[in-house]
C-alpha atoms as a PDB file:
ATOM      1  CA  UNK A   1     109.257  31.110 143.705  1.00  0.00           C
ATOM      2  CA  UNK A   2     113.247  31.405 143.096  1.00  0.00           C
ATOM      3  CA  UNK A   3     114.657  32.663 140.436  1.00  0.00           C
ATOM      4  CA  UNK A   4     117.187  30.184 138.449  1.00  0.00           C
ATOM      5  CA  UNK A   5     120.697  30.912 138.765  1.00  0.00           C
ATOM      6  CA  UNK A   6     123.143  29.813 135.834  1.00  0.00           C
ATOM      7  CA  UNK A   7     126.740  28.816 136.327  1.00  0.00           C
ATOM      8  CA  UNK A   8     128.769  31.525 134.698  1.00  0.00           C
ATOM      9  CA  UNK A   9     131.357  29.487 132.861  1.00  0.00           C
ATOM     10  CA  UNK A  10     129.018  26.488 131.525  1.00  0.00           C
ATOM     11  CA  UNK A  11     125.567  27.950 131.942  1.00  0.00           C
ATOM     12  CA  UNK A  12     124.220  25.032 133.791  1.00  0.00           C
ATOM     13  CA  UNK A  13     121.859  25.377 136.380  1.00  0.00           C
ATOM     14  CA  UNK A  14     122.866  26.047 139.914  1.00  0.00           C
ATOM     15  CA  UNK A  15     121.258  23.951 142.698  1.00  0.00           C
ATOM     16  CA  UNK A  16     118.372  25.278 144.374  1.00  0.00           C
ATOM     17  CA  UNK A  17     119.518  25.358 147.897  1.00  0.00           C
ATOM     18  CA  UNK A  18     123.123  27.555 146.792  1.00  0.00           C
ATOM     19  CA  UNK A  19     123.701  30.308 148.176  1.00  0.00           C
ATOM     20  CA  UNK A  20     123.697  34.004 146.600  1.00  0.00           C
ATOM     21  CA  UNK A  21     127.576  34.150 146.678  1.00  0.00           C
ATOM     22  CA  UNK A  22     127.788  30.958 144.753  1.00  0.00           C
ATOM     23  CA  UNK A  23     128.457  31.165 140.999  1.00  0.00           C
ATOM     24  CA  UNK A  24     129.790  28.488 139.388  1.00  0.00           C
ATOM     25  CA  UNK A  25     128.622  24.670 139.130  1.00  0.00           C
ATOM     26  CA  UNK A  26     131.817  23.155 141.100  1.00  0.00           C
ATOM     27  CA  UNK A  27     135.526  23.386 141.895  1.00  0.00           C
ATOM     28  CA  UNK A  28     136.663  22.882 137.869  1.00  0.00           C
ATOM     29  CA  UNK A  29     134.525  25.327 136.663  1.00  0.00           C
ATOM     30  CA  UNK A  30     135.879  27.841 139.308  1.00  0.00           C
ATOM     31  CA  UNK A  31     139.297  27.279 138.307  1.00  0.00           C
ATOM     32  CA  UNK A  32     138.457  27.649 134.484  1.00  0.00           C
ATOM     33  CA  UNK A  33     136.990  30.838 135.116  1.00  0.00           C
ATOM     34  CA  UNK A  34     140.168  31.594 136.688  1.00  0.00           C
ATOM     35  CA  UNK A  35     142.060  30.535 133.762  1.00  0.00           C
ATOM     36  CA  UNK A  36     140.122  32.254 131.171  1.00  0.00           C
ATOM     37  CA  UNK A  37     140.808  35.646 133.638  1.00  0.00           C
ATOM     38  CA  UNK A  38     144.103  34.975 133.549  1.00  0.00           C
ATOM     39  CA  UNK A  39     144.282  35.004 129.615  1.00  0.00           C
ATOM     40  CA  UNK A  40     142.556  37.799 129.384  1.00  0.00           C
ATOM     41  CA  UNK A  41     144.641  40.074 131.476  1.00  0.00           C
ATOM     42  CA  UNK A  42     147.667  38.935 130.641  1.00  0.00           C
ATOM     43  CA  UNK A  43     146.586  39.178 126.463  1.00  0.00           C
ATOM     44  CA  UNK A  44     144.970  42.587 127.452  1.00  0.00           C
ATOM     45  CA  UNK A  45     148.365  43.641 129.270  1.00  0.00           C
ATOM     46  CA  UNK A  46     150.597  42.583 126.190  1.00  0.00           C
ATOM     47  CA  UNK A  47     148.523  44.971 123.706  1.00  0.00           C
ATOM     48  CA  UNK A  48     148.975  47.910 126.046  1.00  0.00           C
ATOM     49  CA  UNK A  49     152.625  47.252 125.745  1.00  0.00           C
ATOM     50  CA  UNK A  50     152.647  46.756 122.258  1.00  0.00           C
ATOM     51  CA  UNK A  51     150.787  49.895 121.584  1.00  0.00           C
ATOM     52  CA  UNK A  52     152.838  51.452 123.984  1.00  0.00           C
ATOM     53  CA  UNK A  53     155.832  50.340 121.209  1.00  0.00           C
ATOM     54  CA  UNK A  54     154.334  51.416 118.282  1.00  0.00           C
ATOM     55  CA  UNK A  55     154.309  55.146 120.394  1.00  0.00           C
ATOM     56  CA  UNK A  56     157.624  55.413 120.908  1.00  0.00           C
ATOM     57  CA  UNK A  57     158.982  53.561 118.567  1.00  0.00           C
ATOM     58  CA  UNK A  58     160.316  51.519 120.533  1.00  0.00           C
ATOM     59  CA  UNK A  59     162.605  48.952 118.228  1.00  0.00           C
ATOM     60  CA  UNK A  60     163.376  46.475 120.752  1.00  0.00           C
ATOM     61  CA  UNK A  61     160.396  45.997 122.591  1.00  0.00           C
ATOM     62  CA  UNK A  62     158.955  45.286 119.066  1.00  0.00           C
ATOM     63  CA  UNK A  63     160.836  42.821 118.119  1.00  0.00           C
ATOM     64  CA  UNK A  64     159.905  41.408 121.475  1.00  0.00           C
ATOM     65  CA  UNK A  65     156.543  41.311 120.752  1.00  0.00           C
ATOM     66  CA  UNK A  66     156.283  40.259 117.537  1.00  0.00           C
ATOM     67  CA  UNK A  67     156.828  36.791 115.780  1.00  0.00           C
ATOM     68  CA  UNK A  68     160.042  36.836 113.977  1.00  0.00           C
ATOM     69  CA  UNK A  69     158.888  34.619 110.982  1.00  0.00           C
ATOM     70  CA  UNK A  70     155.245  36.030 110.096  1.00  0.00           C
ATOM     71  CA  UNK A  71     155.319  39.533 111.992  1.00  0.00           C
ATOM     72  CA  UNK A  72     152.239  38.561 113.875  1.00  0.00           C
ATOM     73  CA  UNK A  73     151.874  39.482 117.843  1.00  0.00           C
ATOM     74  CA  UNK A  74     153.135  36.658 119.877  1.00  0.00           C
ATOM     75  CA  UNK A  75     150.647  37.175 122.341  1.00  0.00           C
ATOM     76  CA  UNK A  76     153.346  35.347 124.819  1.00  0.00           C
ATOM     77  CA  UNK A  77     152.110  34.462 127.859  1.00  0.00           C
ATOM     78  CA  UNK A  78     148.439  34.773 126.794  1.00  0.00           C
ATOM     79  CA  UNK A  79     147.867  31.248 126.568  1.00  0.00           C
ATOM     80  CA  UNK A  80     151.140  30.273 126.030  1.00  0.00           C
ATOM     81  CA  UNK A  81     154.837  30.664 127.573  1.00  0.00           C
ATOM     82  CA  UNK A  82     155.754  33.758 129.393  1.00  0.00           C
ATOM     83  CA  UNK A  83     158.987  33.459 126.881  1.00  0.00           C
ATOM     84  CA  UNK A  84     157.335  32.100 123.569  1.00  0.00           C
ATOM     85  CA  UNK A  85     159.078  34.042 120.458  1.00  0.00           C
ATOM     86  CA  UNK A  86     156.808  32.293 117.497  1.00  0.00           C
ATOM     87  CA  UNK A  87     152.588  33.236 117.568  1.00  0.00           C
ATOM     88  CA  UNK A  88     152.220  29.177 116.439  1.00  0.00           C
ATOM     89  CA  UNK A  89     153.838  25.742 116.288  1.00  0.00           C
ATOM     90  CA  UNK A  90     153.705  26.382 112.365  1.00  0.00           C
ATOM     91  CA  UNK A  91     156.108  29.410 112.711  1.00  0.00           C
ATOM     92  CA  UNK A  92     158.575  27.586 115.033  1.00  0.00           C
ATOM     93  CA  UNK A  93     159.125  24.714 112.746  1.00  0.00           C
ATOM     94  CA  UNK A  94     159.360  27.057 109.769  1.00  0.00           C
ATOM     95  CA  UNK A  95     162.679  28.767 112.049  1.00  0.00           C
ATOM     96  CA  UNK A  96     163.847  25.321 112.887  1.00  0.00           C
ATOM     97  CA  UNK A  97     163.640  24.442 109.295  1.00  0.00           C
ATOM     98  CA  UNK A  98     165.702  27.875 108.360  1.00  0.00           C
ATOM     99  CA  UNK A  99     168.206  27.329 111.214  1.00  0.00           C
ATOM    100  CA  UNK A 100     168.885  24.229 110.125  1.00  0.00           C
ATOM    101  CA  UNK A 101     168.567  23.763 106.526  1.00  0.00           C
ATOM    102  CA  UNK A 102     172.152  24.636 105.658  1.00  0.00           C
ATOM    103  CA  UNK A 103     173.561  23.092 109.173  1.00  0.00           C
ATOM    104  CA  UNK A 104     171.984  19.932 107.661  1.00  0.00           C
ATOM    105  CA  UNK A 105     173.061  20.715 103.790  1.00  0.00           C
ATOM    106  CA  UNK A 106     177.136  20.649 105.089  1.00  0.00           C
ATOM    107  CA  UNK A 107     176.232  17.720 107.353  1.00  0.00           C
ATOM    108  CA  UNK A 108     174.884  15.801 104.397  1.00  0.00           C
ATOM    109  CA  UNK A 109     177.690  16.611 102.108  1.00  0.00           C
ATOM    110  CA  UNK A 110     180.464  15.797 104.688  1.00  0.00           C
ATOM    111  CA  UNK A 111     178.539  12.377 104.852  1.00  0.00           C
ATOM    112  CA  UNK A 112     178.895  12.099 101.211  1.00  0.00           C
ATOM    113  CA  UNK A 113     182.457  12.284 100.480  1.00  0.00           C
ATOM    114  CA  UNK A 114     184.578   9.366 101.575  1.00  0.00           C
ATOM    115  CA  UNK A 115     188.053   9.215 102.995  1.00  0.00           C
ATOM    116  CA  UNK A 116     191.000   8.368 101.230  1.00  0.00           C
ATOM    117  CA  UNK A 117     192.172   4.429 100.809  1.00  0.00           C
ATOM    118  CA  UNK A 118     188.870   3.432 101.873  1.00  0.00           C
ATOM    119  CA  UNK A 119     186.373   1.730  99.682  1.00  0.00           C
ATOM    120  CA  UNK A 120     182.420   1.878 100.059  1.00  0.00           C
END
């Protein structure tokens, strides 16, 4: 009797006539297991140089790394952009929202006012 093989990714049984090399269910679950490895390296890669930061002190890189509106790791390029700056959509608004509040405070107030010998 043969023993049952599971798909790594999804757990789901693999046909009985696969062969020992085989270990995933089909083509998309090969890729996502690709994916996933990905991540993980590349989230696994971006600690080492943080903690590498934190050792030396290292100002810039640290800035780099972490999000300038919360002070959370960015974790860029884990799942996200190589060049993401924020760790979530919530902190990029909030910057968008900072950048632009006074930008849109004069833009208002220059609306506001109306030119000479003109009536509204």
């Amino acid at each position: 009797m043969a023993r049952r093989r599971y798909c790594y990714v999804y757990g789901a049984v693999l046909p009985k006539n696969a062969t020992r090399r085989r270990l995933y269910c089909g083509p998309a679950c090969r890729a996502q297991a690709y994916r996933d490895r990905q991540t993980t390296e590349r989230i696994g890669a971006l600690g080492r140089l943080f903690l590498k930061a934190v050792a030396t002190d290292d100002r810039r890189l640290l800035r780099r790394l972490t999000c300038p509106v919360c002070g959370h790791m960015t974790y860029a390029a884990g799942s996200r952009r190589r060049d993401a700056r924020y760790c979530s959509a919530r902190c990029r608004d909030r910057a968008y929202r900072r950048r632009h509040r006074q930008y849109g405070d004069v833009k208002a107030s220059e609306n506001r006012r109306v030119p000479t010998g003109t009536t509204r």
